[in-house]
N, C-alpha and C. Protein backbone atom coordinates (compact mmCIF):
# COMPACT_ATOMS: atom_id res chain seq x y z
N UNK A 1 76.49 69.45 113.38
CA UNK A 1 77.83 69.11 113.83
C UNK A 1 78.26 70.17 114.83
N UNK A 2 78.92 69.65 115.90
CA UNK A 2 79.74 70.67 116.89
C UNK A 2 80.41 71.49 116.34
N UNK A 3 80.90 72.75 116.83
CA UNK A 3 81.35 73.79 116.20
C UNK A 3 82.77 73.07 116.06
N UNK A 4 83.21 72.85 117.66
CA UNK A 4 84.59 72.77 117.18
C UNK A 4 84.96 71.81 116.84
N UNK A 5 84.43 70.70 116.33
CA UNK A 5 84.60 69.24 115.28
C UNK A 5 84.58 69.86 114.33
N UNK A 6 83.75 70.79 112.97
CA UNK A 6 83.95 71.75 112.47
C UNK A 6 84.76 72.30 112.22
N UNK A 7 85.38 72.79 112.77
CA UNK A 7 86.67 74.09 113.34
C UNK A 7 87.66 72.71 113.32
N UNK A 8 87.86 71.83 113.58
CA UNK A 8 88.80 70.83 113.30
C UNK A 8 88.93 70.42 112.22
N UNK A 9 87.97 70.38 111.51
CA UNK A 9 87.83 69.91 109.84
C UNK A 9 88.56 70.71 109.16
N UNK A 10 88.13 71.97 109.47
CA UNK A 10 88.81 73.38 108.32
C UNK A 10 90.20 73.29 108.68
N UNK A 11 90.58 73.00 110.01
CA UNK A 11 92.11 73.22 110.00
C UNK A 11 92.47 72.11 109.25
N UNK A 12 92.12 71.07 109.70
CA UNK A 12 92.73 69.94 108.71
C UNK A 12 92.63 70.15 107.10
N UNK A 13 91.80 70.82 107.08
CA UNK A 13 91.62 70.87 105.18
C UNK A 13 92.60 71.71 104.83
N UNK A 14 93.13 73.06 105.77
CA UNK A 14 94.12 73.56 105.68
C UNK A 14 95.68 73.01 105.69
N UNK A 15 95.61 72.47 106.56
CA UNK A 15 96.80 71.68 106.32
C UNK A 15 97.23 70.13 105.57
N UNK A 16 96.06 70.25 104.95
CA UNK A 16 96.20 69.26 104.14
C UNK A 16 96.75 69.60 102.16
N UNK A 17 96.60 70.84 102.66
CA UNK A 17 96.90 71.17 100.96
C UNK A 17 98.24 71.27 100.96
N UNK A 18 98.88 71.30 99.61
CA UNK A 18 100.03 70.76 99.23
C UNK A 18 101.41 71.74 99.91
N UNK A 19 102.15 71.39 99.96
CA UNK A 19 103.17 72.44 100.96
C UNK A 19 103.77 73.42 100.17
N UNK A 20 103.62 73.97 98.77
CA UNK A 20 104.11 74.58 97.91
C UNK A 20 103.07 75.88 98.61
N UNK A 21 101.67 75.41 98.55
CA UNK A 21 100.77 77.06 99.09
C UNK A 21 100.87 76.91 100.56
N UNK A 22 100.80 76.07 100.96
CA UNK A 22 100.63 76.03 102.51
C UNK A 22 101.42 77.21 103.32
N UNK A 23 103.40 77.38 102.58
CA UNK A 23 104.12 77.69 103.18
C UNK A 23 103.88 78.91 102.63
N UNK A 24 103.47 79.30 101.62
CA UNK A 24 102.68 80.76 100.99
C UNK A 24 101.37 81.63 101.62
N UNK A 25 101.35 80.73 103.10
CA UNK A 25 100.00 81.35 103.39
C UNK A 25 100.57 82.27 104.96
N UNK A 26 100.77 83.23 104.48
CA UNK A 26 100.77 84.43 105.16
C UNK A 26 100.40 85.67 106.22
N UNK A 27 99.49 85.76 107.09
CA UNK A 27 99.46 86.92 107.24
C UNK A 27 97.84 86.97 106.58
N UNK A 28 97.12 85.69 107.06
CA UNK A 28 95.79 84.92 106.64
C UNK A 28 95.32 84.80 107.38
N UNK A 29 94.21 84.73 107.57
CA UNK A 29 93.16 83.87 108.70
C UNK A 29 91.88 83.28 108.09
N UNK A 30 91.88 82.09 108.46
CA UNK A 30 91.05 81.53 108.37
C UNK A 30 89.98 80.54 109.17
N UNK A 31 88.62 81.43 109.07
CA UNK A 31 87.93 81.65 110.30
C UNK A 31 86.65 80.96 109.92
N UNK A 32 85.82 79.84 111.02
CA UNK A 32 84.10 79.73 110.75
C UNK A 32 82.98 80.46 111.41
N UNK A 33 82.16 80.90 110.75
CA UNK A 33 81.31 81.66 110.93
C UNK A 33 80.05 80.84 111.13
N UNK A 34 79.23 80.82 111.69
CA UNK A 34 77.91 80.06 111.71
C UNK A 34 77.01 80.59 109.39
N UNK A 35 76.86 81.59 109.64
CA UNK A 35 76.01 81.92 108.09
C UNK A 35 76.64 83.35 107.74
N UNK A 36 76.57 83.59 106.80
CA UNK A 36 77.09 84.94 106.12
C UNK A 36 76.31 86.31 106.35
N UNK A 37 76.57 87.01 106.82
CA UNK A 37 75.81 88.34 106.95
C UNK A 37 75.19 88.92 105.98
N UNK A 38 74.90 89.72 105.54
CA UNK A 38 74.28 90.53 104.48
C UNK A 38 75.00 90.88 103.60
N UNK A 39 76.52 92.28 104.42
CA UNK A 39 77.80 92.51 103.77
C UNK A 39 78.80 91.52 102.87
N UNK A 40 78.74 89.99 103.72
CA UNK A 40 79.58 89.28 103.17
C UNK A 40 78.69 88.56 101.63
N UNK A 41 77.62 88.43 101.92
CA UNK A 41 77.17 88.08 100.72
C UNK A 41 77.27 89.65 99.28
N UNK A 42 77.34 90.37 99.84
CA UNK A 42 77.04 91.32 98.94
C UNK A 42 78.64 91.02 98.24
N UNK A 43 79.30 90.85 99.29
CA UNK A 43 81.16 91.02 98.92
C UNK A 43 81.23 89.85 98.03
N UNK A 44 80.57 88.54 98.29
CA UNK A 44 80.70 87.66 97.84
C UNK A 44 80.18 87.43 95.97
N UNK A 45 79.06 88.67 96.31
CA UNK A 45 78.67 88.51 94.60
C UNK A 45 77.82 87.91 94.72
N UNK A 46 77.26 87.28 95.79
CA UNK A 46 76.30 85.89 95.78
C UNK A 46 74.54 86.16 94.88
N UNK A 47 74.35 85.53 94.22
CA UNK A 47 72.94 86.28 93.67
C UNK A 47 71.85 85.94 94.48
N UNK A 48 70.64 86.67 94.74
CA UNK A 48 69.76 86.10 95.48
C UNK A 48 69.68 84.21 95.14
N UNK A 49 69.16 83.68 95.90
CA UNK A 49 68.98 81.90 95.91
C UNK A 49 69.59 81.27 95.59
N UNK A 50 71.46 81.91 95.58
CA UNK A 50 72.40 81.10 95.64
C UNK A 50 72.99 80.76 97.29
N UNK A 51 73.85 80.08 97.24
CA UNK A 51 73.82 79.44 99.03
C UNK A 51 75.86 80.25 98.70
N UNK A 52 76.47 81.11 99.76
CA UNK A 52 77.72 81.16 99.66
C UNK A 52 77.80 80.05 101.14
N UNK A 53 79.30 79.45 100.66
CA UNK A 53 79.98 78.37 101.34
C UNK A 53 81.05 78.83 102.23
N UNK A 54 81.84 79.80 101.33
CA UNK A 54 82.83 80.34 101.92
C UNK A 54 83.23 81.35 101.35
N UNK A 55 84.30 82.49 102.37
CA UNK A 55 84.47 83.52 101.36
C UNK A 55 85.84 84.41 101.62
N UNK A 56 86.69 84.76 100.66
CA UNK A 56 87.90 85.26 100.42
C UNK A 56 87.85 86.64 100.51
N UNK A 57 88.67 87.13 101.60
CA UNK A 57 88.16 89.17 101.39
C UNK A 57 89.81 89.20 101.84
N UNK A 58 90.81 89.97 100.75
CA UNK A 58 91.73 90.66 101.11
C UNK A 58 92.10 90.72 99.58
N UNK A 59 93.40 90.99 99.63
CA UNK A 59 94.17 91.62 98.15
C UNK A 59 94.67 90.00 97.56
N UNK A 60 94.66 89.31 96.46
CA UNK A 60 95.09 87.89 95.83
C UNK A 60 96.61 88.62 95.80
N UNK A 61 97.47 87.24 96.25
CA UNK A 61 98.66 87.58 95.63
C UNK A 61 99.15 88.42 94.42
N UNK A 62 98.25 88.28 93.77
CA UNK A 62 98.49 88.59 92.15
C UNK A 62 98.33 89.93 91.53
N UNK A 63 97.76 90.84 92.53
CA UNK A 63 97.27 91.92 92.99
C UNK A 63 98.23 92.95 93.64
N UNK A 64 99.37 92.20 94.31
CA UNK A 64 100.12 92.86 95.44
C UNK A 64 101.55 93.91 94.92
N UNK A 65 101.15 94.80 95.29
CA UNK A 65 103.17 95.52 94.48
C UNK A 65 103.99 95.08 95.55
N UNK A 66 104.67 96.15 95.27
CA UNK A 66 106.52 95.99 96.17
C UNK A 66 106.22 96.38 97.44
N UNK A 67 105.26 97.51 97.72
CA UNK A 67 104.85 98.45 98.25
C UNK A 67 103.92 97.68 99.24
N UNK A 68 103.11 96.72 98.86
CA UNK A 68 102.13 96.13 99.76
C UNK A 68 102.41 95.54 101.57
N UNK A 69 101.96 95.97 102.24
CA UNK A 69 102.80 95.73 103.57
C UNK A 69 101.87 96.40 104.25
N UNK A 70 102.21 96.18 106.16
CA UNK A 70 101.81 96.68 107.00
C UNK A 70 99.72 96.72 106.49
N UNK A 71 99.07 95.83 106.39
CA UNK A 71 97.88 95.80 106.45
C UNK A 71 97.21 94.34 107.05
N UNK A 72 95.94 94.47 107.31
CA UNK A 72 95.61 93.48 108.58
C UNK A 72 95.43 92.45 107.50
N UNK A 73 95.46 91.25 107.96
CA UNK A 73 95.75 90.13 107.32
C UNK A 73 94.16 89.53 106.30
N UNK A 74 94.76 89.04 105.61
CA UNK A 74 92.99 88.59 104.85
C UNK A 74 92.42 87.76 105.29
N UNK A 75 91.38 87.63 105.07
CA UNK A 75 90.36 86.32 105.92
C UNK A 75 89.76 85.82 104.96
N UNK A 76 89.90 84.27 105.47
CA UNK A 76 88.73 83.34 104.16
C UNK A 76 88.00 83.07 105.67
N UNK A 77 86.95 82.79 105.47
CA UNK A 77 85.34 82.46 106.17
C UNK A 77 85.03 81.53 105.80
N UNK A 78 84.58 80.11 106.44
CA UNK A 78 83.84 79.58 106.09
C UNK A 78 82.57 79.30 106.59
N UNK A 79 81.84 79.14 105.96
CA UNK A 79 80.27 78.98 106.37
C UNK A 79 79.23 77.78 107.12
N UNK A 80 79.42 77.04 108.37
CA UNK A 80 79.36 75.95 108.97
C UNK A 80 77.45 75.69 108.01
N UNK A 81 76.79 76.63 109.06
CA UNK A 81 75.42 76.40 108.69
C UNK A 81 74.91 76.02 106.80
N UNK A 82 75.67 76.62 105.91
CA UNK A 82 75.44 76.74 104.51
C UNK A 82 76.36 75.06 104.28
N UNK A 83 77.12 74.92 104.67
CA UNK A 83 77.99 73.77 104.42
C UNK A 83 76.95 72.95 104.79
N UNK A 84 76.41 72.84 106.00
CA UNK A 84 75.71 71.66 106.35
C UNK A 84 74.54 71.49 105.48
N UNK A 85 74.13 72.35 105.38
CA UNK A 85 72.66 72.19 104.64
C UNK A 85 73.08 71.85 103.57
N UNK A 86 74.28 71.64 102.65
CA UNK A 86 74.09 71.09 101.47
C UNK A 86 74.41 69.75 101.11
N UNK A 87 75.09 69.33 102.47
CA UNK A 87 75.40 68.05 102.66
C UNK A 87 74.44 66.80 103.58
N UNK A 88 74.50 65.73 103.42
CA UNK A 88 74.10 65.02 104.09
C UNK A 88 74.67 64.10 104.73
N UNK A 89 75.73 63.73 104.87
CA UNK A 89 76.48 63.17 106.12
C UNK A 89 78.28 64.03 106.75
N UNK A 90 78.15 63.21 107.45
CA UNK A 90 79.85 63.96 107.90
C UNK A 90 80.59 64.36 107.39
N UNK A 91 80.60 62.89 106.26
CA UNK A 91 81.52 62.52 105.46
C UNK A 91 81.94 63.61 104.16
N UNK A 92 80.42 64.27 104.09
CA UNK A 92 80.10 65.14 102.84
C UNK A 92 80.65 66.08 103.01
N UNK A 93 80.38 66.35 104.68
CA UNK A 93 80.58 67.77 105.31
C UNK A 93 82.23 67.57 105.43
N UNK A 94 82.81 66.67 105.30
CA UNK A 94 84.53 66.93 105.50
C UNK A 94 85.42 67.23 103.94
N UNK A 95 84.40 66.56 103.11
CA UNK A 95 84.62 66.82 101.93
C UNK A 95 84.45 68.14 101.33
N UNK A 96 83.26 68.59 101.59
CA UNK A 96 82.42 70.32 100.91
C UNK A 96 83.58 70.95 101.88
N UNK A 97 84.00 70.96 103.06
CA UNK A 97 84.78 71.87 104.05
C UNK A 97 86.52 71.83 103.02
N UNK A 98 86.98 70.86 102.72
CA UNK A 98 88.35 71.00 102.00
C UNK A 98 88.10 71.58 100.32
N UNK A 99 86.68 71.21 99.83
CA UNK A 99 86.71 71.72 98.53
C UNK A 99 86.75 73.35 98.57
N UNK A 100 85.66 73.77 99.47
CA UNK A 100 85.27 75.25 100.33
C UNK A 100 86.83 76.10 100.48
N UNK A 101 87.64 75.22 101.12
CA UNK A 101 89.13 75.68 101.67
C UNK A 101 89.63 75.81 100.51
N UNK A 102 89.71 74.93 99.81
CA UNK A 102 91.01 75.00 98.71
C UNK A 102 90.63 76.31 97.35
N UNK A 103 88.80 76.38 97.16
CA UNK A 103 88.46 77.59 96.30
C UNK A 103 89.09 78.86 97.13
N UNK A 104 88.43 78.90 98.58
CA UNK A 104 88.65 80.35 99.21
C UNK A 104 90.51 80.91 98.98
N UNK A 105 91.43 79.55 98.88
CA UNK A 105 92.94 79.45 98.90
C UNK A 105 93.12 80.37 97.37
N UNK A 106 92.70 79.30 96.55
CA UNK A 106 92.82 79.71 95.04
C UNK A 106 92.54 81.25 94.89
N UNK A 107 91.79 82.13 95.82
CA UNK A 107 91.41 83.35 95.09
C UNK A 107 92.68 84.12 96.01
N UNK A 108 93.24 83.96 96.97
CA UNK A 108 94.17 84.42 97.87
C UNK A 108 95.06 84.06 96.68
N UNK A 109 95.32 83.48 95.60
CA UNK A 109 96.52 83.03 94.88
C UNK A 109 95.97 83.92 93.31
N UNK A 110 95.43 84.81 93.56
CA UNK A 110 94.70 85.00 92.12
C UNK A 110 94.04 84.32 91.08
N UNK A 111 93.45 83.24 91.46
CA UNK A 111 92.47 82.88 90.75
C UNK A 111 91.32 82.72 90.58
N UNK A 112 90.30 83.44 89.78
CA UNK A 112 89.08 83.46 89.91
C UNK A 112 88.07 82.48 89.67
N UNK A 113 86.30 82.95 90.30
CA UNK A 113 85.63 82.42 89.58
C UNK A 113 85.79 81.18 88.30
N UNK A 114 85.86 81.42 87.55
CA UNK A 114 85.66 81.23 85.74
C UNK A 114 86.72 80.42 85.77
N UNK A 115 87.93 80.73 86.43
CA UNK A 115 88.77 79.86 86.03
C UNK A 115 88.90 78.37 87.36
N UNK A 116 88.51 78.47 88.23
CA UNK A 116 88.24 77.65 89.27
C UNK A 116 87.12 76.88 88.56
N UNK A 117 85.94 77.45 88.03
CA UNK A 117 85.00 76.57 87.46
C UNK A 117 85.69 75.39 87.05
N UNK A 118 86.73 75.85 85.51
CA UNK A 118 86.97 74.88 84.45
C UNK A 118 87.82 73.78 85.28
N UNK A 119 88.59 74.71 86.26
CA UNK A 119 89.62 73.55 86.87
C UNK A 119 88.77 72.28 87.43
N UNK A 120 87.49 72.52 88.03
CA UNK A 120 87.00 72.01 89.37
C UNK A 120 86.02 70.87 88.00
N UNK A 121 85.79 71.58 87.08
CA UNK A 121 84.76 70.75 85.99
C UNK A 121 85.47 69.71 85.46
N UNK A 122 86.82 69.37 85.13
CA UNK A 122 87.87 68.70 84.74
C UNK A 122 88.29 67.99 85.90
N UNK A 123 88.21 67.93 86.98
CA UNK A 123 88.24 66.79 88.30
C UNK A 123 87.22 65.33 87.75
């Protein structure tokens, strides 16, 4: 897929989530990367011969004091090349790109791993 058909998807997946976080999203960026570097997988936790999709690097809301301010904004990443390869049509790829968005959202909101599992297992 073209990058920026791609890059159109993620925004749309972004603005497709509900307007309660949407208007909570701050002082964010959210950016596609072709594949994950070395660093970002390490950040990511990823274990060897797991595939990362996308990835959340700044402080979760949930995390933040009174005090928190004046720092460069957090970035979720998403991963074009890893997305594609796990999908097999467009269609998949527009789908894995909003599921991708809405985990990387959830950890910007304090929620982890473990608990994203149970949510996402109960869909």
């Amino acid at each position: 897929m073209e990058r920026e058909r791609f890059e159109r998807l993620v925004v749309r997946a972004v603005a497709e989530l509900p307007e309660e976080f949407r208007t909570r999203l701050e002082n964010i960026d959210v950016v596609v990367e072709d594949s994950p570097a070395g660093s970002q997988l390490r950040r990511g936790r990823t274990p060897p011969g797991e595939i990362l999709l996308g990835l959340y690097e700044g402080v979760p809301l949930t995390e933040r004091s009174i005090n928190y301010g004046l720092v460069m904004p957090d970035k979720i990443t998403i991963f074009q090349k890893p997305i594609e390869a796990v999908c097999r049509s467009d269609d998949e790829i527009a789908e894995e790109i909003g599921r991708v968005v809405r985990h990387e959202i959830a950890h910007h909101f304090g929620i982890g791993d473990e608990r994203l599992e149970e949510l996402e297992g109960g869909q």
